[in-house]
Protein backbone atom coordinates (compact mmCIF):
# COMPACT_ATOMS: atom_id res chain seq x y z
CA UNK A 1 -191.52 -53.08 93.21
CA UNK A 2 -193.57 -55.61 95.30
CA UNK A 3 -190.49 -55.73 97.87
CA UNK A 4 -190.94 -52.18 98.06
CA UNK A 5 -194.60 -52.17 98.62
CA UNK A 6 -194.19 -54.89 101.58
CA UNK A 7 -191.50 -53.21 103.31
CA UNK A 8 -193.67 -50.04 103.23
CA UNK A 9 -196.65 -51.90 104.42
CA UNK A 10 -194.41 -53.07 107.15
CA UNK A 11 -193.53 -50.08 108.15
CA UNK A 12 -196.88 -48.71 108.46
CA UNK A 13 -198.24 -51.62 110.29
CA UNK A 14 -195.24 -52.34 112.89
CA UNK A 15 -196.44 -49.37 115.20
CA UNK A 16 -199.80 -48.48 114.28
CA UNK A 17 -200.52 -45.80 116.85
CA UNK A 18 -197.63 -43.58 115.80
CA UNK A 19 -198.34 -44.21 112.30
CA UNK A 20 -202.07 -43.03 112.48
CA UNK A 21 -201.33 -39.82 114.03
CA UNK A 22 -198.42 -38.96 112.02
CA UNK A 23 -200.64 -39.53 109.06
CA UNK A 24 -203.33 -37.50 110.55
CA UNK A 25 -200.85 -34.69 110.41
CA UNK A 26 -199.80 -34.93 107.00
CA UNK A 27 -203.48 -35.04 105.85
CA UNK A 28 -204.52 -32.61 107.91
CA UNK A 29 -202.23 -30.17 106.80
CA UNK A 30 -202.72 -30.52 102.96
CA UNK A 31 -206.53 -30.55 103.82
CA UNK A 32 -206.13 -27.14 105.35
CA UNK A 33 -203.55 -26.09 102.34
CA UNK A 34 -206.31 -27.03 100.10
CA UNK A 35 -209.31 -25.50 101.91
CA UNK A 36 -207.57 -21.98 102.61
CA UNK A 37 -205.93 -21.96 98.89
CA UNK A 38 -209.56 -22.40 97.21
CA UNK A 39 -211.15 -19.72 99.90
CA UNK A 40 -208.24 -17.18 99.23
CA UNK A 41 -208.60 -17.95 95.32
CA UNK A 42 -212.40 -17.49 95.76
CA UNK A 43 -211.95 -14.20 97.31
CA UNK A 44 -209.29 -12.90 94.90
CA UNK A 45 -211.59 -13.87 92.17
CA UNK A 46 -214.79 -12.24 93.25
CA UNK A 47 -212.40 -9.00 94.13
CA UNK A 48 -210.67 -8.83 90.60
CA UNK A 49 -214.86 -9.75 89.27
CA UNK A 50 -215.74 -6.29 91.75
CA UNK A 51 -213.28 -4.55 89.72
CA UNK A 52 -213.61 -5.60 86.44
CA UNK A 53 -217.27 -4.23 86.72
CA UNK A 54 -216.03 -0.66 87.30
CA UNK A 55 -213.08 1.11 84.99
CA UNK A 56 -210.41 0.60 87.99
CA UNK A 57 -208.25 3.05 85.57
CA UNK A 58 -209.75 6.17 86.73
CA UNK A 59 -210.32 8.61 89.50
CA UNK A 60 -213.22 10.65 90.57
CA UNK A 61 -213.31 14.13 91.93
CA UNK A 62 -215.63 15.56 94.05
CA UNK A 63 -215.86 19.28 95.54
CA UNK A 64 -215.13 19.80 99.04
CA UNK A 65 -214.11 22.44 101.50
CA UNK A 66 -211.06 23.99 101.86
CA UNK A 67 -210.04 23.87 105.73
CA UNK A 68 -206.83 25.70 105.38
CA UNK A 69 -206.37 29.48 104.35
CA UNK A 70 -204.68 30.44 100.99
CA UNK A 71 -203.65 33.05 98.85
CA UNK A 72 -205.33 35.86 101.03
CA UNK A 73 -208.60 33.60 101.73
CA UNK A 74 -210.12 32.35 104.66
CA UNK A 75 -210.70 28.92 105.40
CA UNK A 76 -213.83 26.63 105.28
CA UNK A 77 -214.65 27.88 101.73
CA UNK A 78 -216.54 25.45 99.93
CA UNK A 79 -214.96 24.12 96.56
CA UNK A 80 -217.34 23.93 93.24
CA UNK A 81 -216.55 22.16 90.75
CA UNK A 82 -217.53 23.75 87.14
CA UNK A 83 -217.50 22.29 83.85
CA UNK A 84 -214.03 24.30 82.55
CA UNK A 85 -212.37 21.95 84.95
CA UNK A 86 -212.81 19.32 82.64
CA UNK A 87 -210.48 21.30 79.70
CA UNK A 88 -208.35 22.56 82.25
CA UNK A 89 -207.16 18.75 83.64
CA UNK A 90 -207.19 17.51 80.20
CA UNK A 91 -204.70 20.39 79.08
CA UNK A 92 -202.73 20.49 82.52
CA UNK A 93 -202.29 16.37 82.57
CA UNK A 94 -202.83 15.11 79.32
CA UNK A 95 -199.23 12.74 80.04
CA UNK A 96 -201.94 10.47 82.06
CA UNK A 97 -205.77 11.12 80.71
CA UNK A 98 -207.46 9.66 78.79
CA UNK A 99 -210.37 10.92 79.23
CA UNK A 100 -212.50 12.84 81.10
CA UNK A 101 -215.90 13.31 81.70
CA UNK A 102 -217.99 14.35 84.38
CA UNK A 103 -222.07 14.39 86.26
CA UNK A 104 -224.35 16.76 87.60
CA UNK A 105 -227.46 15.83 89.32
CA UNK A 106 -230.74 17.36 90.17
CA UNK A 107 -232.07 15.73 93.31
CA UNK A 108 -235.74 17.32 93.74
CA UNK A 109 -237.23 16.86 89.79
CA UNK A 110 -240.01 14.15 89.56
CA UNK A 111 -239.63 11.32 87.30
CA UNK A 112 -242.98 9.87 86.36
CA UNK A 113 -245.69 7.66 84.00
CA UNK A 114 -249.21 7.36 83.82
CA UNK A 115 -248.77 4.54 86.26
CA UNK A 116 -246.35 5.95 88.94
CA UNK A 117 -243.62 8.03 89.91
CA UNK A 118 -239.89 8.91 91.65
CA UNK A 119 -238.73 11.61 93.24
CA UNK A 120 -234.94 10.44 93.04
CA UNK A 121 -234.62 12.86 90.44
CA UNK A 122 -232.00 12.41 87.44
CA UNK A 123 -228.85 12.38 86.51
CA UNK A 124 -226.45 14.00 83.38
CA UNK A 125 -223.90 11.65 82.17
CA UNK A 126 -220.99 10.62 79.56
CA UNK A 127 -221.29 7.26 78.10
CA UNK A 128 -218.67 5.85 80.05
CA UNK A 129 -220.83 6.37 83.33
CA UNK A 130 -222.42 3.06 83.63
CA UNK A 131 -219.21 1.06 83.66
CA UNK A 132 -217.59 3.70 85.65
CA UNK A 133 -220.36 2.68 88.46
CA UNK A 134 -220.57 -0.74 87.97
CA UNK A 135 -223.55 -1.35 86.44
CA UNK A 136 -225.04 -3.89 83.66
CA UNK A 137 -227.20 -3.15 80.66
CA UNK A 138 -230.29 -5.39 80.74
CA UNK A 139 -232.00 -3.97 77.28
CA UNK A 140 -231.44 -1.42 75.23
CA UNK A 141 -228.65 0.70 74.81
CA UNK A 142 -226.77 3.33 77.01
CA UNK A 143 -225.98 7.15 76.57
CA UNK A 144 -223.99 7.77 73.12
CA UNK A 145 -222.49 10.29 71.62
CA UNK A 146 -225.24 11.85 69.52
CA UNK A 147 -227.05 11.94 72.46
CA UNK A 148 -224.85 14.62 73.83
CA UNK A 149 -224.10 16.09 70.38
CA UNK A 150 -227.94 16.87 69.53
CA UNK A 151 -228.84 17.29 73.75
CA UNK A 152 -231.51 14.56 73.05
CA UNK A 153 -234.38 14.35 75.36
CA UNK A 154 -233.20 10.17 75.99
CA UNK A 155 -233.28 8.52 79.75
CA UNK A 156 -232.09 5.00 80.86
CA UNK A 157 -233.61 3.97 84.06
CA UNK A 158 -233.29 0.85 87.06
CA UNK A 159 -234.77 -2.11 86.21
CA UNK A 160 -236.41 -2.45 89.36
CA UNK A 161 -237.72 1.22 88.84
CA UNK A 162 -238.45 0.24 85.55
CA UNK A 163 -240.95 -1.94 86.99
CA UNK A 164 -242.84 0.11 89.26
CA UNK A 165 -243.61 2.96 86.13
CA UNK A 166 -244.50 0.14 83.74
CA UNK A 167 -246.30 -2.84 83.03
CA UNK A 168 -245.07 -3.60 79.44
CA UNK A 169 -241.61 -3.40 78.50
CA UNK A 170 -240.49 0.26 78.60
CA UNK A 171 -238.16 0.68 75.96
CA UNK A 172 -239.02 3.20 73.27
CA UNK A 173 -241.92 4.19 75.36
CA UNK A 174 -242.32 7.84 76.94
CA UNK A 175 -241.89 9.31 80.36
CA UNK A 176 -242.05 12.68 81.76
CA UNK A 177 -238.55 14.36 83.58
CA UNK A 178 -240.22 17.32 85.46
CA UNK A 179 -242.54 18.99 82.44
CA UNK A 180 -240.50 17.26 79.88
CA UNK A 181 -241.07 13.94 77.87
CA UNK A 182 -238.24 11.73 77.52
CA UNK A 183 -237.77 8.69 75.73
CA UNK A 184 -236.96 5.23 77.19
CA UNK A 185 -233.60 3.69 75.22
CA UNK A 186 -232.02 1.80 78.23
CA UNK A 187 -232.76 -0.60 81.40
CA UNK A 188 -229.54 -1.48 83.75
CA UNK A 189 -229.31 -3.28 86.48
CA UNK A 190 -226.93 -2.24 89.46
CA UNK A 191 -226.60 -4.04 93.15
CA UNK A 192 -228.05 -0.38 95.00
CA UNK A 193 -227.77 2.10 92.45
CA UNK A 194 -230.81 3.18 91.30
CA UNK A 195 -230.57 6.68 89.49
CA UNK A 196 -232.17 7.56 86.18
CA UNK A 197 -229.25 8.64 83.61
CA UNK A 198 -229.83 11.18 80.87
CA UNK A 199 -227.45 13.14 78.65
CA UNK A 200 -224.95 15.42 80.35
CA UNK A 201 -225.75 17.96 77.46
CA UNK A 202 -229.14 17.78 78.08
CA UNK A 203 -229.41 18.39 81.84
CA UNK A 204 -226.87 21.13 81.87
CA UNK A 205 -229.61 22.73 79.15
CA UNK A 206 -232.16 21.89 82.08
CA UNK A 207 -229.58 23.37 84.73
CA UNK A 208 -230.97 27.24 84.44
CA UNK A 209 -227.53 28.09 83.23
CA UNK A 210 -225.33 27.14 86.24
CA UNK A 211 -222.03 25.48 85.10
CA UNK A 212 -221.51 23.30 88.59
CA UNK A 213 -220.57 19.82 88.08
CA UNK A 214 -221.53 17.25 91.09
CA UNK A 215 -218.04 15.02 90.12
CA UNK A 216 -215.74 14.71 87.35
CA UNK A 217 -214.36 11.45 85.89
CA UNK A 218 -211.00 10.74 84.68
CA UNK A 219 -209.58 7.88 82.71
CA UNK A 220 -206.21 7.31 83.31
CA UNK A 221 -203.28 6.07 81.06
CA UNK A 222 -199.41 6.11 81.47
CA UNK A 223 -199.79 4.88 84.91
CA UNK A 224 -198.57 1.41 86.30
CA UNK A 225 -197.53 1.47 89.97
CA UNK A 226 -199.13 3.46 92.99
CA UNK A 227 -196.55 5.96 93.28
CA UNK A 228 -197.70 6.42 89.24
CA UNK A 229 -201.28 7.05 90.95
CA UNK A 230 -200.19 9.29 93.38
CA UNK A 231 -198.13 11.30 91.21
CA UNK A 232 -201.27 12.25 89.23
CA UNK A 233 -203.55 12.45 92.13
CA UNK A 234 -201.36 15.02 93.02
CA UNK A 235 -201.35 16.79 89.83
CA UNK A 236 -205.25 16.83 89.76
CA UNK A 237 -204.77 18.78 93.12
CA UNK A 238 -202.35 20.90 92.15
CA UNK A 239 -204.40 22.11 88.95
CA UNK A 240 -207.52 22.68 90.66
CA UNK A 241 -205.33 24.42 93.47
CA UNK A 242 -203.99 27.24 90.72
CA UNK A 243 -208.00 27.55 89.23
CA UNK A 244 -210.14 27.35 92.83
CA UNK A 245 -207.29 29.35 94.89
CA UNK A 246 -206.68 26.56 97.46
CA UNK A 247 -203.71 24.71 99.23
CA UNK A 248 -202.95 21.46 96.60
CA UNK A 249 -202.23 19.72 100.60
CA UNK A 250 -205.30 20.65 101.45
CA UNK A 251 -206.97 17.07 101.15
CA UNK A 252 -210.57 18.05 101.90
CA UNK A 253 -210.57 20.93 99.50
CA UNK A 254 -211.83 18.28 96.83
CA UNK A 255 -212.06 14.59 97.23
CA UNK A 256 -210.50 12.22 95.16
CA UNK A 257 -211.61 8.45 94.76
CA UNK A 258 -208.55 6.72 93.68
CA UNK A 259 -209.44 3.44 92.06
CA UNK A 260 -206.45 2.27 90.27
CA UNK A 261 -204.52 2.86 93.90
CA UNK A 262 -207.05 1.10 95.15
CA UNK A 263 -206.98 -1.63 92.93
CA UNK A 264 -203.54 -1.80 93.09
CA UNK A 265 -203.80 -2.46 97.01
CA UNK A 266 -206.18 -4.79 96.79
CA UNK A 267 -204.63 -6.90 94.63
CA UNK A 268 -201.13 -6.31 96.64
CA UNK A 269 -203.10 -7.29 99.40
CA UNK A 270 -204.62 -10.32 98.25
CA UNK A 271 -201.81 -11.71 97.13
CA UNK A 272 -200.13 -11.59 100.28
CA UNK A 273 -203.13 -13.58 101.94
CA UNK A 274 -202.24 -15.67 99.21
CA UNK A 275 -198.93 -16.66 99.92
CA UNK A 276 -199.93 -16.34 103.88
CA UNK A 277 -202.06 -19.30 103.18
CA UNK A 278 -199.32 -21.32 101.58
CA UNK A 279 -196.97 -20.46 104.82
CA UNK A 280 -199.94 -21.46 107.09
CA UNK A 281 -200.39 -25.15 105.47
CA UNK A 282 -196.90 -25.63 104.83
CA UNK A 283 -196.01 -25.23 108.79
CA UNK A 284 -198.95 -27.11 109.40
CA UNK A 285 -198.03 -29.90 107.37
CA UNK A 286 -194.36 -30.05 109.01
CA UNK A 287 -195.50 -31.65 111.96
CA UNK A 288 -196.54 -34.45 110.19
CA UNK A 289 -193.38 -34.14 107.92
CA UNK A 290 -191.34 -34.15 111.26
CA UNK A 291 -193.73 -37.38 112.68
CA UNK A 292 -192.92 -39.53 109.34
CA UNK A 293 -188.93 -38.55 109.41
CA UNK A 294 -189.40 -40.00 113.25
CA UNK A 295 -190.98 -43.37 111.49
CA UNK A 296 -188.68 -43.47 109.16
CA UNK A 297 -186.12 -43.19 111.79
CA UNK A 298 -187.25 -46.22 113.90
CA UNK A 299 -187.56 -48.27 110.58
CA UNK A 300 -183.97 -47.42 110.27
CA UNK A 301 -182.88 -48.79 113.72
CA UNK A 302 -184.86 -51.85 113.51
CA UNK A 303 -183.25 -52.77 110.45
CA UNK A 304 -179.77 -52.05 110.97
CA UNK A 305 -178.99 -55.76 110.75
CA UNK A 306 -180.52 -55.94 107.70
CA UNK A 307 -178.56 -53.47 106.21
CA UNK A 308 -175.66 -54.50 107.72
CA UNK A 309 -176.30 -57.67 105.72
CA UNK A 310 -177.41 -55.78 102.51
CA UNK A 311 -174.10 -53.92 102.45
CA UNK A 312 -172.08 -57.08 103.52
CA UNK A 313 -172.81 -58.55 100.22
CA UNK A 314 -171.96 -55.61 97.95
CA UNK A 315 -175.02 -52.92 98.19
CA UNK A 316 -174.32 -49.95 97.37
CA UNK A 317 -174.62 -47.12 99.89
CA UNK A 318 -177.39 -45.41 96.95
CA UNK A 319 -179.41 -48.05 96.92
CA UNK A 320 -180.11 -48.22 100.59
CA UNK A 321 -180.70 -44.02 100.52
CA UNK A 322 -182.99 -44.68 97.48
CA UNK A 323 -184.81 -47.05 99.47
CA UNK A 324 -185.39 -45.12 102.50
CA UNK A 325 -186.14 -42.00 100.69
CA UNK A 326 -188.78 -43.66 98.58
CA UNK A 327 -190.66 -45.19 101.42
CA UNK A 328 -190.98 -41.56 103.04
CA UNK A 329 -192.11 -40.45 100.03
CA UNK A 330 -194.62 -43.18 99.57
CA UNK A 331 -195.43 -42.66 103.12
CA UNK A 332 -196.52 -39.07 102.75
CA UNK A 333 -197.74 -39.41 99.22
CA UNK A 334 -200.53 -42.03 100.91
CA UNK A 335 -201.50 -39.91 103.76
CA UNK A 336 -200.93 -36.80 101.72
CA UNK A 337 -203.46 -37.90 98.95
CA UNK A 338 -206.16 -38.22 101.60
CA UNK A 339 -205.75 -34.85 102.73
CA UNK A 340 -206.05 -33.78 98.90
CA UNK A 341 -209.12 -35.49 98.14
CA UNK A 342 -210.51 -34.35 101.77
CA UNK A 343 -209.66 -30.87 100.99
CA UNK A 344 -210.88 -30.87 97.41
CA UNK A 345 -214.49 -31.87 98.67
CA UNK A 346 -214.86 -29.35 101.03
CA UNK A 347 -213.98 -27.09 98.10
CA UNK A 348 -215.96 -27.95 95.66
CA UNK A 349 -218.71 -27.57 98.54
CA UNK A 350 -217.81 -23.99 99.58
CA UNK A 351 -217.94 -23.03 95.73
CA UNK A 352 -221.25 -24.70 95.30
CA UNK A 353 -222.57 -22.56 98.49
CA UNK A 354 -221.13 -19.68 97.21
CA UNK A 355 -222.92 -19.81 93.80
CA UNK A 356 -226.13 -20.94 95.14
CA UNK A 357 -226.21 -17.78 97.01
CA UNK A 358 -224.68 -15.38 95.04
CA UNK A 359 -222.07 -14.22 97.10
CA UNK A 360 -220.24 -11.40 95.13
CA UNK A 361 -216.86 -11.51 96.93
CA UNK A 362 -216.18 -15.21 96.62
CA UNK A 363 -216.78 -16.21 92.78
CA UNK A 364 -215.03 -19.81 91.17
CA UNK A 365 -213.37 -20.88 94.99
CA UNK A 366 -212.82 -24.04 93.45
CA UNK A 367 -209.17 -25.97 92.99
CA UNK A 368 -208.30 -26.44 89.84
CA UNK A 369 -205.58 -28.88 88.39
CA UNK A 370 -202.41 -26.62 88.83
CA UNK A 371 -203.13 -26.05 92.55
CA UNK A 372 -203.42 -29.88 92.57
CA UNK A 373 -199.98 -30.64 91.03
CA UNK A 374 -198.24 -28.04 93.25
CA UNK A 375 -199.43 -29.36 96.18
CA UNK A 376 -198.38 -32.99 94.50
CA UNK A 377 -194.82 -31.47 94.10
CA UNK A 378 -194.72 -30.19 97.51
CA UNK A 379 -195.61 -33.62 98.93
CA UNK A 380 -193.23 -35.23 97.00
CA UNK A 381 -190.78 -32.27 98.05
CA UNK A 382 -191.81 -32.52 101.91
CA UNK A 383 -191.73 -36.84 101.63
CA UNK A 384 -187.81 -36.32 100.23
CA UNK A 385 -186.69 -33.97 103.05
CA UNK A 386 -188.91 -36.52 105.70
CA UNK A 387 -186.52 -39.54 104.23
CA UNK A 388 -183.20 -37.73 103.88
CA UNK A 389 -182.01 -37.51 107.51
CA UNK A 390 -182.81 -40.91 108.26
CA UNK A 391 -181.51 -42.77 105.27
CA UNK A 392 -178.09 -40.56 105.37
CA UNK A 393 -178.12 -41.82 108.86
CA UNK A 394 -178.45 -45.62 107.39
CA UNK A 395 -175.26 -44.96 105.54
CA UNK A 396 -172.98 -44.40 108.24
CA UNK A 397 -174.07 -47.66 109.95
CA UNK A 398 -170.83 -50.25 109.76
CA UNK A 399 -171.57 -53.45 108.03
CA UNK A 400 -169.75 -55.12 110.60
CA UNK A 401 -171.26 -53.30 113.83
CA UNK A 402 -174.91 -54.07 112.01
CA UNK A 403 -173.86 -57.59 111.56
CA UNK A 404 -173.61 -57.49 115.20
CA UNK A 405 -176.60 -55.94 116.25
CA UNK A 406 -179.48 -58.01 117.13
């Protein structure tokens, strides 16, 4: 084992030039590989923590216009959604919902306390609404059930509007929706959304009898791939085509947010940065793989007496390859390791940046240990493939001809 070490320590010293920038390459490379692996993990992991806020299994429909003419009508008709939608999707596509629910909104009633007021009006909701949207209870509790069983005069509100009506904490206490009083049950917390949720029941009682629905939301199940997602946005179409008399193609006629397609792309698309990364540092790194097969080479001509002698008195052609592969592979291993430790600093730096300020689409960019062993494997892999050309080269040298050389 010591032999080994001072033959590699030869080797790196005889031509110290060449060997300093071929290491440079090989830790340069895996200090890239490292840096863009923990960035693309970062962003992957504040994009699946984006999603995981929201129910990424559902779709939301919105009314449009229809731009095309149909079944005797004219076109630019405006589409309104109504709340026997709801039964009619359920019934028409129960083979992938799960649920559905759905909003309406009044835009101009005044939401106030003794202490201030908003004129962002309300909205009517299920109790799925807040995850749908992405937000996070701070206190209390959401919209239930018996809320929209017994049409219950309840409200959760923003926490930051929560603060401008109140100076004591506002749960349980009262506040006035228009000429109503409503009571306080829930604060949330949401990055720009800011409305004041009450129980759908309750604000279609408020509605002055229309049956208009702002958007309907619908859980999905059943459905795994995107062409699964398109198959039932285009069911959703077609059964709000038949009730609303318009072309299913017609894509403005209502407007469908497709999350789980979305998701789906994402993700596709993440992944493929993913492995783009791993092509990037792995083609870096070969022109440092390419500079230590090139040392490796030399160290093979300047010792072809040697093993000339070595196989004049009985070595065996394996040896010598296991020799010459092992030095590469200590070779890159060395410079390799720097690169590693390099990249895994600037790392753990990014991810401390990122937390200290709060950046939502990078979240955990750190390496963690099975990033570090592939990248081990692939220098050990990449240090193998540096030695093999070289030491197969070794082999054909003729003990006498070596013998010979001087």
């Amino acid at each position: 084992m010591t032999d080994l070490f001072n033959e590699i320590l030869a080797t790196l010293s005889h031509n110290k030039l060449r060997t300093a920038l071929t290491g440079f390459a090989v830790s340069w490379g895996i200090f890239l590989l490292i840096v863009l692996l923990s960035v693309s993990q970062g962003l992957v992991n504040g994009m699946e923590a984006m999603f995981a806020q929201r129910d990424y299994e559902s779709m939301t429909i919105s009314g449009g216009w229809a731009h095309k003419p149909y079944d005797g009508l004219s076109d630019n008709r405006k589409i309104n959604l109504r709340d026997r939608d709801l039964a009619m999707l359920e019934s028409k596509n129960g083979n992938v919902i799960s649920s559905v629910s759905a909003r309406v909104k009044s835009d101009s009633t005044t939401i106030s306390t003794q202490k201030d007021y908003l004129t962002d009006g309300y909205v009517g909701v299920f109790p799925s609404q807040l995850h749908s949207e992405g937000g996070k209870l701070v206190s209390g509790r959401f919209i239930n059930d018996s809320d929209l069983k017994s049409a219950r005069k309840v409200i959760v509100i923003n926490k930051e509007n929560a603060e401008i009506l109140y100076d004591k904490d506002p749960l349980g206490q009262q506040i006035k929706v228009g000429p109503l009083s409503f009571t306080v049950v829930g604060i949330y917390e949401h990055e720009w959304n800011k409305e004041c949720y009450i129980p759908y029941t309750t604000a279609r009682n408020m509605a002055g009898g229309t049956d208009r629905v702002n958007r309907i939301e619908v859980g999905l199940k059943n459905v795994k791939t995107l062409a699964d997602g398109e198959n039932a946005e285009t069911g959703f179409r077609t059964t709000l085509g038949r009730a609303h008399r318009f072309d299913p193609t017609d894509d403005s006629a209502v407007w469908i947010w497709n999350r789980f397609n979305q998701h789906l792309t994402t993700s596709l698309a993440m992944n493929a940065i993913f492995i783009a990364v791993w092509v990037i540092g792995l083609l870096t790194m070969l022109s440092g793989i390419v500079g230590v097969s090139n040392i490796m080479f030399v160290s093979v001509r300047e010792r072809t007496h040697e093993i000339g002698v070595r196989r004049a008195i009985g070595a065996r052609p394996l040896s010598i390859l296991k020799q010459i592969i092992v030095e590469s592979v200590a070779i890159t291993t060395i410079f390799g390791y720097i690169g590693i430790v390099a990249g895994l600093l600037v790392a753990g730096l990014i991810n401390s940046i990122a937390e200290k300020e709060d950046w939502t689409f990078m979240k955990n960019a750190a390496i963690d240990i099975s990033v570090a062993m592939q990248v081990t494997v692939v220098l050990i892999i990449a240090g193998a493939a540096a030695g093999l050309f070289p030491a197969l080269k070794s082999l054909k040298i003729k003990p006498v001809e070596a013998l010979r050389d001087e």
